[in-house]
PDB file of N, CA and C in Angstrom:
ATOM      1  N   UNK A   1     -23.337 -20.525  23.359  1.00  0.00           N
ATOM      2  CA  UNK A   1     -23.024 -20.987  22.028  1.00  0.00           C
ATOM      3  C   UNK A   1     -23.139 -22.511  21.967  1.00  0.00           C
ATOM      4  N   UNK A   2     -22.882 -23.219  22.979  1.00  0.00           N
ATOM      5  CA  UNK A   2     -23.272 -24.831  23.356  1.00  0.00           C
ATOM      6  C   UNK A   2     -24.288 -24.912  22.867  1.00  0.00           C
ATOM      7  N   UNK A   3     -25.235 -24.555  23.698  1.00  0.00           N
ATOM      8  CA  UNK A   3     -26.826 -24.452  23.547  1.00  0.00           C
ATOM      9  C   UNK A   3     -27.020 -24.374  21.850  1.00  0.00           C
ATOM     10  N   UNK A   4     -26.960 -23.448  21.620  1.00  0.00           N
ATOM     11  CA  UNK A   4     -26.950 -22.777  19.992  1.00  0.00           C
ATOM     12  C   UNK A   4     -26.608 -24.228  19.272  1.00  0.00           C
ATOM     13  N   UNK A   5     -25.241 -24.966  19.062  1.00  0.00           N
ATOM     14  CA  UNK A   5     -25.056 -25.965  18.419  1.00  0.00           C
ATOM     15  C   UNK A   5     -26.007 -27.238  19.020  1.00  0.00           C
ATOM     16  N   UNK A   6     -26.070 -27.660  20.182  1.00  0.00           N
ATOM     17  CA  UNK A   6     -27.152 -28.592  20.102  1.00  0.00           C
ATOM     18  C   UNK A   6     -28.422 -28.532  19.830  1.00  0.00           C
ATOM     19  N   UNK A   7     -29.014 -27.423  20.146  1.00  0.00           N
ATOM     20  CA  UNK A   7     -30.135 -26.741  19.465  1.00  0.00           C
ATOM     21  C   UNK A   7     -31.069 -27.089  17.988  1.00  0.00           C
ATOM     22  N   UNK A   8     -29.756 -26.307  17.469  1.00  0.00           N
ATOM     23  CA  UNK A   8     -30.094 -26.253  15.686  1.00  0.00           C
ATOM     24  C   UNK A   8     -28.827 -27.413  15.212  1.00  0.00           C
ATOM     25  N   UNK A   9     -29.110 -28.473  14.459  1.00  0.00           N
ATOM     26  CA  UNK A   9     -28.574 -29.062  13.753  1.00  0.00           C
ATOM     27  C   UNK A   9     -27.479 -28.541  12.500  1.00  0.00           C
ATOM     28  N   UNK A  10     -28.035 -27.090  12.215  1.00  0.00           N
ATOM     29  CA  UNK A  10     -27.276 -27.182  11.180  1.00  0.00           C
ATOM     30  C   UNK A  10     -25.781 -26.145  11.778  1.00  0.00           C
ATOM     31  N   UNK A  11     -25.632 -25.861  12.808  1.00  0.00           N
ATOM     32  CA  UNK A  11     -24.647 -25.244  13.535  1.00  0.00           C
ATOM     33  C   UNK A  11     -23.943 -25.943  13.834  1.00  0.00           C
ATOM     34  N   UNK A  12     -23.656 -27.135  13.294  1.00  0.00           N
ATOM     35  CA  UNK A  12     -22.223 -28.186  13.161  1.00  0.00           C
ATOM     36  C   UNK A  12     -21.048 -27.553  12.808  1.00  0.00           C
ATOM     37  N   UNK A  13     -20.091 -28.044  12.615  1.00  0.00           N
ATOM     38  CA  UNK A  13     -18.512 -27.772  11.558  1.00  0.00           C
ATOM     39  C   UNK A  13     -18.959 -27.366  10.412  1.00  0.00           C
ATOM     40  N   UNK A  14     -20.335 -27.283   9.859  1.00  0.00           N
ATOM     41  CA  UNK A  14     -21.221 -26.705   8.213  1.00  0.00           C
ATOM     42  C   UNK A  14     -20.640 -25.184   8.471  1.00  0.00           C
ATOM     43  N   UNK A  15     -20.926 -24.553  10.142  1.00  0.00           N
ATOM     44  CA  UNK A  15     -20.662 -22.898   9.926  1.00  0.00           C
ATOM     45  C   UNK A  15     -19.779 -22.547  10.203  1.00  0.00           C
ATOM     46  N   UNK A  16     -19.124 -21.440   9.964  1.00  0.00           N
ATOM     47  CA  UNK A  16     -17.737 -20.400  10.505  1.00  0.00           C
ATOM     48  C   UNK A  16     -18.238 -19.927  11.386  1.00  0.00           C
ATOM     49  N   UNK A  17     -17.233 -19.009  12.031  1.00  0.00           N
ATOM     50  CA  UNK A  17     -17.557 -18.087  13.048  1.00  0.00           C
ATOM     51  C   UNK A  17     -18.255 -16.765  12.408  1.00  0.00           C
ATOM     52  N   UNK A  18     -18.364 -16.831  11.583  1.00  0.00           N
ATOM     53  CA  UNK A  18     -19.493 -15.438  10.454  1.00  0.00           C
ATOM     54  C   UNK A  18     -20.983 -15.978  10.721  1.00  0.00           C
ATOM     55  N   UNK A  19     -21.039 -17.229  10.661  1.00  0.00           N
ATOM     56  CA  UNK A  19     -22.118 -17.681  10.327  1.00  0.00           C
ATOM     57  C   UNK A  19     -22.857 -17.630  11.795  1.00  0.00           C
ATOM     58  N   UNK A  20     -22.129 -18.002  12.474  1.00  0.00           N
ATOM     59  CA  UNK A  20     -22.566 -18.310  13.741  1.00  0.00           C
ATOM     60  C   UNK A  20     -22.704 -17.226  14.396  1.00  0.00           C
ATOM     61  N   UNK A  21     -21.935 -15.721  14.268  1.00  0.00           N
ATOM     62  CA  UNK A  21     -22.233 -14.548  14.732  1.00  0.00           C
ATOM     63  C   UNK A  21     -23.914 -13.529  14.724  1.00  0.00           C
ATOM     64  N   UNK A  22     -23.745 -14.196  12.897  1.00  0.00           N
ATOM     65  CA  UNK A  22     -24.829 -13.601  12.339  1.00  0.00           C
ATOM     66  C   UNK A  22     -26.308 -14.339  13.573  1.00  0.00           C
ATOM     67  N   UNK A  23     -26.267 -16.151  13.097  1.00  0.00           N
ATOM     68  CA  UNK A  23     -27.218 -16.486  14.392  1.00  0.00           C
ATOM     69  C   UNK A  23     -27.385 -16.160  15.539  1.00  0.00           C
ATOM     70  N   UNK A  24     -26.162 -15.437  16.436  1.00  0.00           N
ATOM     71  CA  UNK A  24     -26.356 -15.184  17.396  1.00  0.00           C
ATOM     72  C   UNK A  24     -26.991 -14.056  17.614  1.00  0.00           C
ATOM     73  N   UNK A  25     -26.475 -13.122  16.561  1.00  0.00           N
ATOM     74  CA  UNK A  25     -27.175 -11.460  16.524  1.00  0.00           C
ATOM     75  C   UNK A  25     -28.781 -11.810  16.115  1.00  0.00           C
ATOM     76  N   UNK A  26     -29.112 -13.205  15.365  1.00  0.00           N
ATOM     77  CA  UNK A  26     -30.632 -13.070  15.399  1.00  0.00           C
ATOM     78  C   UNK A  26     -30.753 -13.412  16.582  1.00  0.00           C
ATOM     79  N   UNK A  27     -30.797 -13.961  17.351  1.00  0.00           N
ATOM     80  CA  UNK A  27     -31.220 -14.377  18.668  1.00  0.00           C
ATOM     81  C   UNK A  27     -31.152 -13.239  20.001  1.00  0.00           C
ATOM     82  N   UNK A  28     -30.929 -12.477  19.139  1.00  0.00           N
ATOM     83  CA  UNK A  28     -30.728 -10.900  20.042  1.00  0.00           C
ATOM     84  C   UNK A  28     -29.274 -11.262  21.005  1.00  0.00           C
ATOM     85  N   UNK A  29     -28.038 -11.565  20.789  1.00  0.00           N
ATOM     86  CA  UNK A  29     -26.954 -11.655  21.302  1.00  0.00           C
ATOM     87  C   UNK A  29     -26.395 -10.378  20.868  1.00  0.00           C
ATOM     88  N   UNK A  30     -25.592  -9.940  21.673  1.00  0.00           N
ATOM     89  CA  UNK A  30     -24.441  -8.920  21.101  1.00  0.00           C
ATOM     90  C   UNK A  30     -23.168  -9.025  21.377  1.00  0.00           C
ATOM     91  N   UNK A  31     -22.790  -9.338  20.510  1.00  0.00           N
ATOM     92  CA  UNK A  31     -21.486 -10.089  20.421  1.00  0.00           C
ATOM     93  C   UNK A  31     -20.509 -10.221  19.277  1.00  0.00           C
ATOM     94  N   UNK A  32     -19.401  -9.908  19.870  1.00  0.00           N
ATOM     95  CA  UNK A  32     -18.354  -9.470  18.290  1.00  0.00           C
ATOM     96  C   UNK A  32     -17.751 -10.755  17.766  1.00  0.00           C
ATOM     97  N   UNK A  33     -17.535 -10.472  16.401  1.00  0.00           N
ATOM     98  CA  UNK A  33     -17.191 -11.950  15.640  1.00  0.00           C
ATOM     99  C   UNK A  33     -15.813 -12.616  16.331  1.00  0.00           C
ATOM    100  N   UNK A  34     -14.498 -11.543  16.864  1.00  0.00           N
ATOM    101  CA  UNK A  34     -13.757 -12.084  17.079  1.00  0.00           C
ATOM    102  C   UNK A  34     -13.755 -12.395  18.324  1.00  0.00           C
ATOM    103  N   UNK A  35     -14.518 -12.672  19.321  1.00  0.00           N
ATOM    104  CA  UNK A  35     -15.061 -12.816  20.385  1.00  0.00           C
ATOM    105  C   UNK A  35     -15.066 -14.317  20.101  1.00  0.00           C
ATOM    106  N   UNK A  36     -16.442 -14.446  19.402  1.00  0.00           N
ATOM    107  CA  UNK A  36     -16.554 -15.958  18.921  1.00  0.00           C
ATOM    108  C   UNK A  36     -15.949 -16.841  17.966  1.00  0.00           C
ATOM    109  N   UNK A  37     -15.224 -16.111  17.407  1.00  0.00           N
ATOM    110  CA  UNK A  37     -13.706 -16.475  16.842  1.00  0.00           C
ATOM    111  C   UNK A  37     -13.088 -17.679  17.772  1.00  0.00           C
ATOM    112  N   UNK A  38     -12.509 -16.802  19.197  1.00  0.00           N
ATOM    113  CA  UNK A  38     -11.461 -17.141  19.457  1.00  0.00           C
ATOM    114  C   UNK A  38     -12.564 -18.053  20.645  1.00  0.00           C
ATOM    115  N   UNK A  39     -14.439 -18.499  21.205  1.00  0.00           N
ATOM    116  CA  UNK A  39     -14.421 -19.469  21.805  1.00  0.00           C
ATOM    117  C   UNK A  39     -14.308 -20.363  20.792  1.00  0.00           C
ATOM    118  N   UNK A  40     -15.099 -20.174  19.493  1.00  0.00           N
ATOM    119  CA  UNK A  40     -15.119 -21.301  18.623  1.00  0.00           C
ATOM    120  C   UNK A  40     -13.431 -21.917  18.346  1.00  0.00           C
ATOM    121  N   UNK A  41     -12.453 -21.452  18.284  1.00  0.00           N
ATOM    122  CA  UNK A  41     -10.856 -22.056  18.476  1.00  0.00           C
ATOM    123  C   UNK A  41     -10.792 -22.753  20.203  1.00  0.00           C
ATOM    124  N   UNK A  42     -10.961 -22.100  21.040  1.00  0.00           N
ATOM    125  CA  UNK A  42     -10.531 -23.097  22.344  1.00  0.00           C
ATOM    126  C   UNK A  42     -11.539 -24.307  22.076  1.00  0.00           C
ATOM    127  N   UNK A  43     -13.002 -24.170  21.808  1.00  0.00           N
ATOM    128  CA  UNK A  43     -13.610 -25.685  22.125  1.00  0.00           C
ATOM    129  C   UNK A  43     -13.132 -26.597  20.786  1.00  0.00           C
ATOM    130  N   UNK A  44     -12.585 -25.803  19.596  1.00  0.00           N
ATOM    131  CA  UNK A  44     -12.308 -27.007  18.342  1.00  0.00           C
ATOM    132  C   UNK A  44     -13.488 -27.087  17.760  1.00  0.00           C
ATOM    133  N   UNK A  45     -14.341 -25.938  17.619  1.00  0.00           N
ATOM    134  CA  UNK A  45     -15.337 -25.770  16.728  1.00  0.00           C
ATOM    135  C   UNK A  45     -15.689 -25.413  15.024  1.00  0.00           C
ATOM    136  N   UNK A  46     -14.162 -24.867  14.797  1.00  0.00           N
ATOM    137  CA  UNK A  46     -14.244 -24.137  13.928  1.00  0.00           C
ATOM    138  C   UNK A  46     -14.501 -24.841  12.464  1.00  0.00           C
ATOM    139  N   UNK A  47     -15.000 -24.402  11.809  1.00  0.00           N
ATOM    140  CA  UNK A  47     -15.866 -25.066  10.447  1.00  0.00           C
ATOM    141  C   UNK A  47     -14.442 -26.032   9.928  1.00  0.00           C
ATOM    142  N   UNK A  48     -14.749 -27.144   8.807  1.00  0.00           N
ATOM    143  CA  UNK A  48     -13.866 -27.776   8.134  1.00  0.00           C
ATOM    144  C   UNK A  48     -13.588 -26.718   6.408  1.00  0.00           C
ATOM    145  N   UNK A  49     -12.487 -26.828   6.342  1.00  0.00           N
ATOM    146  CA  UNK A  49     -12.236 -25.744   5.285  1.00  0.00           C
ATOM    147  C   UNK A  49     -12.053 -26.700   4.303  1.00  0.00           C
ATOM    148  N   UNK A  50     -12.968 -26.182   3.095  1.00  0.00           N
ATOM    149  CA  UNK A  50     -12.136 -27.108   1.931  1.00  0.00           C
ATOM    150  C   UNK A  50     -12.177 -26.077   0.363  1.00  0.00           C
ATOM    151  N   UNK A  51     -11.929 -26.579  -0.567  1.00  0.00           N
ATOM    152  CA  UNK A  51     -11.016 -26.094  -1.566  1.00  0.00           C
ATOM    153  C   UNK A  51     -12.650 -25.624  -2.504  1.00  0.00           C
ATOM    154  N   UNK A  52     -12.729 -24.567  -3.168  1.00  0.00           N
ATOM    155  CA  UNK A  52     -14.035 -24.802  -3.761  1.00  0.00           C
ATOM    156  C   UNK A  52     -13.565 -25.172  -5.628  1.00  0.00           C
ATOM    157  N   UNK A  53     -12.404 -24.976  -5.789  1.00  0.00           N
ATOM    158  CA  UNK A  53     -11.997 -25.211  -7.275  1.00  0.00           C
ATOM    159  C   UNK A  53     -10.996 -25.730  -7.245  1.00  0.00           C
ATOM    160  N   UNK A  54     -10.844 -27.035  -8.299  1.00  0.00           N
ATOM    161  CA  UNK A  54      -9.955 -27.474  -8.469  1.00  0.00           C
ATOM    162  C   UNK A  54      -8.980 -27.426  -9.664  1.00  0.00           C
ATOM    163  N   UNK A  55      -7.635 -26.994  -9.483  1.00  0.00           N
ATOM    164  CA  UNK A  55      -6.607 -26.511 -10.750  1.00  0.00           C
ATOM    165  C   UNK A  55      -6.046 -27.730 -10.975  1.00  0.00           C
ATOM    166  N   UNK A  56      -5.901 -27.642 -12.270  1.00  0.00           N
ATOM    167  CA  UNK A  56      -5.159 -28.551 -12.936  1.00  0.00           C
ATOM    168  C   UNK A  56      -4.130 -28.175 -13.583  1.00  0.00           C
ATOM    169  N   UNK A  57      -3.437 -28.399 -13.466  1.00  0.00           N
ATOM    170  CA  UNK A  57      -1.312 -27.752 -13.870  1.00  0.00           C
ATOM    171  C   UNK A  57      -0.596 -28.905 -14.333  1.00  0.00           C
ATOM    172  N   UNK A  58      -0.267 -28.255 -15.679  1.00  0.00           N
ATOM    173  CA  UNK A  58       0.366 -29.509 -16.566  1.00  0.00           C
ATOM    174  C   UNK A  58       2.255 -28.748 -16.130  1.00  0.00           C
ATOM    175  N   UNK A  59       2.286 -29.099 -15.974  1.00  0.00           N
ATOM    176  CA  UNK A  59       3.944 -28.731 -16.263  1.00  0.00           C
ATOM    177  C   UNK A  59       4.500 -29.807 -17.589  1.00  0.00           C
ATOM    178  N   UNK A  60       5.361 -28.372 -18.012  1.00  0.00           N
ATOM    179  CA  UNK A  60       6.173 -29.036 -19.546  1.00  0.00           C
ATOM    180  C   UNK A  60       7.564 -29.123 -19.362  1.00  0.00           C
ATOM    181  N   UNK A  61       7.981 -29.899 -19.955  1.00  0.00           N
ATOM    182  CA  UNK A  61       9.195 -29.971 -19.650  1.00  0.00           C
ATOM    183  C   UNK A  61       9.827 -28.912 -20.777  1.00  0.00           C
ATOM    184  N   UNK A  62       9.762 -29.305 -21.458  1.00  0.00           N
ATOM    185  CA  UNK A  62       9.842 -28.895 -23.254  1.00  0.00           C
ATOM    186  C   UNK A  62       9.282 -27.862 -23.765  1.00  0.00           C
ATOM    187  N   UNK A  63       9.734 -27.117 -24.345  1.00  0.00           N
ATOM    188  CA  UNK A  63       8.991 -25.577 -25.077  1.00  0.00           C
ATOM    189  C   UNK A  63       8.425 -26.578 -26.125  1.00  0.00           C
ATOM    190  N   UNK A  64       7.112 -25.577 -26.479  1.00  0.00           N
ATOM    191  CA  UNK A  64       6.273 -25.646 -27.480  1.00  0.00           C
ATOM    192  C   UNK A  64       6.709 -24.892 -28.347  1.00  0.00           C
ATOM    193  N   UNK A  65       7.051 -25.484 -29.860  1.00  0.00           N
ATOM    194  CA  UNK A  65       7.451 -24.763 -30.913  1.00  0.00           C
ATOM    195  C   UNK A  65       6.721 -24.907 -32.077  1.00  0.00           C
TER     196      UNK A  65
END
């Protein structure tokens, strides 16, 4: 999986462990997601998570009448 990330550029913190399963199964690997789950957690691989929508919340103090 080393190999794999220096390899291809785009196998940075860009993929999850889904993403990276799927590449491996193209590469003819067989190998279960939570397998690579849990190397991608010991080396500190695992993708950066972020928010895809952002809410906006008014709080009122006051009823609307």
């Amino acid at each position: 999986m080393d190999e794999l990330r220096q390899q291809d550029p785009k196998c940075t913190r860009k993929y999850g462990y889904r993403r990276i399963t799927d590449v491996l199964h193209d590469y003819g690997f067989k190998i279960n997601h939570k397998r690579v789950l849990r190397i991608m957690r010991e080396h500190d691989w695992l993708c950066r998570a972020f928010n895809r929508q952002k809410r906006n919340i008014i709080f009122i103090k006051e009823p609307l009448v």
